[in-house]
C-alpha atoms as a PDB file:
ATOM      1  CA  UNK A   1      18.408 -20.112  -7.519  1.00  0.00           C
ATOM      2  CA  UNK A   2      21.755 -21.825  -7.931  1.00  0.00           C
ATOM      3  CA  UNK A   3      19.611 -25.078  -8.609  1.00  0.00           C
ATOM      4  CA  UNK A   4      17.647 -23.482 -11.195  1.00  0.00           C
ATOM      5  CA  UNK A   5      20.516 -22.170 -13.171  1.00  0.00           C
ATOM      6  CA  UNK A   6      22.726 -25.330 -13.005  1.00  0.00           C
ATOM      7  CA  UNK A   7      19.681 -26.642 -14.807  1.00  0.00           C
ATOM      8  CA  UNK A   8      19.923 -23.840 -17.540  1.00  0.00           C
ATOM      9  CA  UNK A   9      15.857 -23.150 -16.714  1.00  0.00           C
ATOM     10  CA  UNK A  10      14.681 -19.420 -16.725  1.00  0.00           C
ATOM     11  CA  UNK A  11      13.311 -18.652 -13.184  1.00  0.00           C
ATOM     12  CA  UNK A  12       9.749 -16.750 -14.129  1.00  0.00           C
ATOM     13  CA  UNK A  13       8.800 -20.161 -14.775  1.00  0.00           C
ATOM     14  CA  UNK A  14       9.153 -20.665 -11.103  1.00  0.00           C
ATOM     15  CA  UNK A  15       7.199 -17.713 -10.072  1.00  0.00           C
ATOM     16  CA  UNK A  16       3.198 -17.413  -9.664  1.00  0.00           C
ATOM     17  CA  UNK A  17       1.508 -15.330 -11.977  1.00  0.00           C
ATOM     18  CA  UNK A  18       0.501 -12.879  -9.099  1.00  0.00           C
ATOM     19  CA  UNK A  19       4.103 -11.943  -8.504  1.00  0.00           C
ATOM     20  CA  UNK A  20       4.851 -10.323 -11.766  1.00  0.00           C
ATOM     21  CA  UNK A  21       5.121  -6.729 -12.229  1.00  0.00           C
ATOM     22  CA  UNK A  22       1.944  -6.651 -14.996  1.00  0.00           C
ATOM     23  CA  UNK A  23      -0.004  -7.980 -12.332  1.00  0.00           C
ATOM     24  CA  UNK A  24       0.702  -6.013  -9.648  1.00  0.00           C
ATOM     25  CA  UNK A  25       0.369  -2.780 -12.061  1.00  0.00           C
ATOM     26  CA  UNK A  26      -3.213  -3.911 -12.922  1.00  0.00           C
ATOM     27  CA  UNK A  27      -3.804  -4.227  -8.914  1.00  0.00           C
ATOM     28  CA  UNK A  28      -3.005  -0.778  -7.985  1.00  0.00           C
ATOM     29  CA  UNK A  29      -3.705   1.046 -11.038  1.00  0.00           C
ATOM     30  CA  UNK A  30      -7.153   2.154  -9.852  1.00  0.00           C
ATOM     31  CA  UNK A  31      -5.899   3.251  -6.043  1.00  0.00           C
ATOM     32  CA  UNK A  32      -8.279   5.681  -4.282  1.00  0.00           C
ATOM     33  CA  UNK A  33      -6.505   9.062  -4.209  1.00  0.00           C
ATOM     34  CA  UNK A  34      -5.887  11.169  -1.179  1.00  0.00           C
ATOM     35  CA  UNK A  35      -7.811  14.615  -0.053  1.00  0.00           C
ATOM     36  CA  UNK A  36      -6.033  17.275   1.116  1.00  0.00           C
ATOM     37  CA  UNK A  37      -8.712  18.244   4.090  1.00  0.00           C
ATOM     38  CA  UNK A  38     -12.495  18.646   4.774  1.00  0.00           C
ATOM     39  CA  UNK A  39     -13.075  21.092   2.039  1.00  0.00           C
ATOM     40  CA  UNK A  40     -12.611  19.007  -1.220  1.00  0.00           C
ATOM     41  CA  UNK A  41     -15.450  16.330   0.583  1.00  0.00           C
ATOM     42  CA  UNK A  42     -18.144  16.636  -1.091  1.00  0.00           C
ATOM     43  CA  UNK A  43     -21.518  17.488   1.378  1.00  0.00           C
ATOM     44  CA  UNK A  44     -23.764  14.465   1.586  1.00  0.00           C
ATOM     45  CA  UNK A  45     -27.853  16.061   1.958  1.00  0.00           C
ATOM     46  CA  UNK A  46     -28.865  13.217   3.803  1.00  0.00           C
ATOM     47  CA  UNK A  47     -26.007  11.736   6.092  1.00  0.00           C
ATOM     48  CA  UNK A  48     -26.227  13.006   9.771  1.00  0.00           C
ATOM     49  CA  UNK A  49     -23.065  13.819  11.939  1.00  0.00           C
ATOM     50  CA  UNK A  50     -21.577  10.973  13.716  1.00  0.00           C
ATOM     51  CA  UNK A  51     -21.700  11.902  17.709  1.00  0.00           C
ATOM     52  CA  UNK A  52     -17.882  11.299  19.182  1.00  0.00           C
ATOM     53  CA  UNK A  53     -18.126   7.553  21.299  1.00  0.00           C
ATOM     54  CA  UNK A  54     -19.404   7.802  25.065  1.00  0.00           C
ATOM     55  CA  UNK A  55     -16.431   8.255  27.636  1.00  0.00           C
ATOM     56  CA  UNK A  56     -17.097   5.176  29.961  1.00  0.00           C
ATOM     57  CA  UNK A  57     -14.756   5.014  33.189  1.00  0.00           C
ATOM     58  CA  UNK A  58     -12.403   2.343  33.235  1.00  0.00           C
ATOM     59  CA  UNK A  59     -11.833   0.134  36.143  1.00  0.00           C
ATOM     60  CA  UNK A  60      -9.562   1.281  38.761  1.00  0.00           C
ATOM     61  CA  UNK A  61      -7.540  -0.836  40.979  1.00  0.00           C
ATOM     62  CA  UNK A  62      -9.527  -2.116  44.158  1.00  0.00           C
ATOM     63  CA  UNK A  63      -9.040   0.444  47.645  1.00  0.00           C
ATOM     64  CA  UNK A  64      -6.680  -0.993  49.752  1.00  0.00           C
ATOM     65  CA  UNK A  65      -8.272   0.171  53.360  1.00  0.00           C
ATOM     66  CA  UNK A  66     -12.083  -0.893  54.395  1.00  0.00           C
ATOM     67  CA  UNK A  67     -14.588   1.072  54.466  1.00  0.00           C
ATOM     68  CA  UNK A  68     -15.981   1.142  57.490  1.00  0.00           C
ATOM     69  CA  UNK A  69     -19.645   1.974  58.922  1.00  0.00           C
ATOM     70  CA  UNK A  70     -20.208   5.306  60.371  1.00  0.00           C
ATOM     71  CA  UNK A  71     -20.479   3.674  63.885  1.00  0.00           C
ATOM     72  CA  UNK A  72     -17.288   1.969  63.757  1.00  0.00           C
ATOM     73  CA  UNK A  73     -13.896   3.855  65.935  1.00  0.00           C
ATOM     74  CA  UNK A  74     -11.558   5.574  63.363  1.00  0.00           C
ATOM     75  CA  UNK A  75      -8.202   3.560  63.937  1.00  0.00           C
ATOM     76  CA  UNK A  76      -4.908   5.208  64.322  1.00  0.00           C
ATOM     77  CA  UNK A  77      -2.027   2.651  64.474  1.00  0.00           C
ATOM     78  CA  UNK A  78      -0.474   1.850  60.822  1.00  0.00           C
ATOM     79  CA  UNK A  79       0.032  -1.894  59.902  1.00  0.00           C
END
């Protein structure tokens, strides 16, 4: 900035077209407006309800003791 004025030059010559406040105004002057809940939707005849996603299990952290076969002694001393 200090550049640009010590060369008596106006700095929207420096800025890009796409920064200006015109052109942002024509961007967002045709923004989709909220709705206040499900009763200002309007009911679709033909669109189903979309089922909630499947619960799948996630992975749990590996057991820490063997599991042993039914014919194997219980042991009863703690490492």
């Amino acid at each position: 900035m200090v550049v640009i004025h010590l060369k008596d030059e106006n700095p929207k010559t420096y800025v890009d077209n796409c920064y200006t406040k015109e052109t942002q105004l024509a961007i967002y002057s045709n923004f989709i407006r909220p709705i206040r809940g499900l009763k200002q939707w309007e009911p679709l005849p033909d669109m189903l309800p979309i089922p909630p996603p499947l619960i799948r299990r996630l992975p749990s952290r590996p057991t820490k003791i063997r599991r042993k076969e039914p014919d194997e002694p219980q042991t009863t001393v703690k490492l």
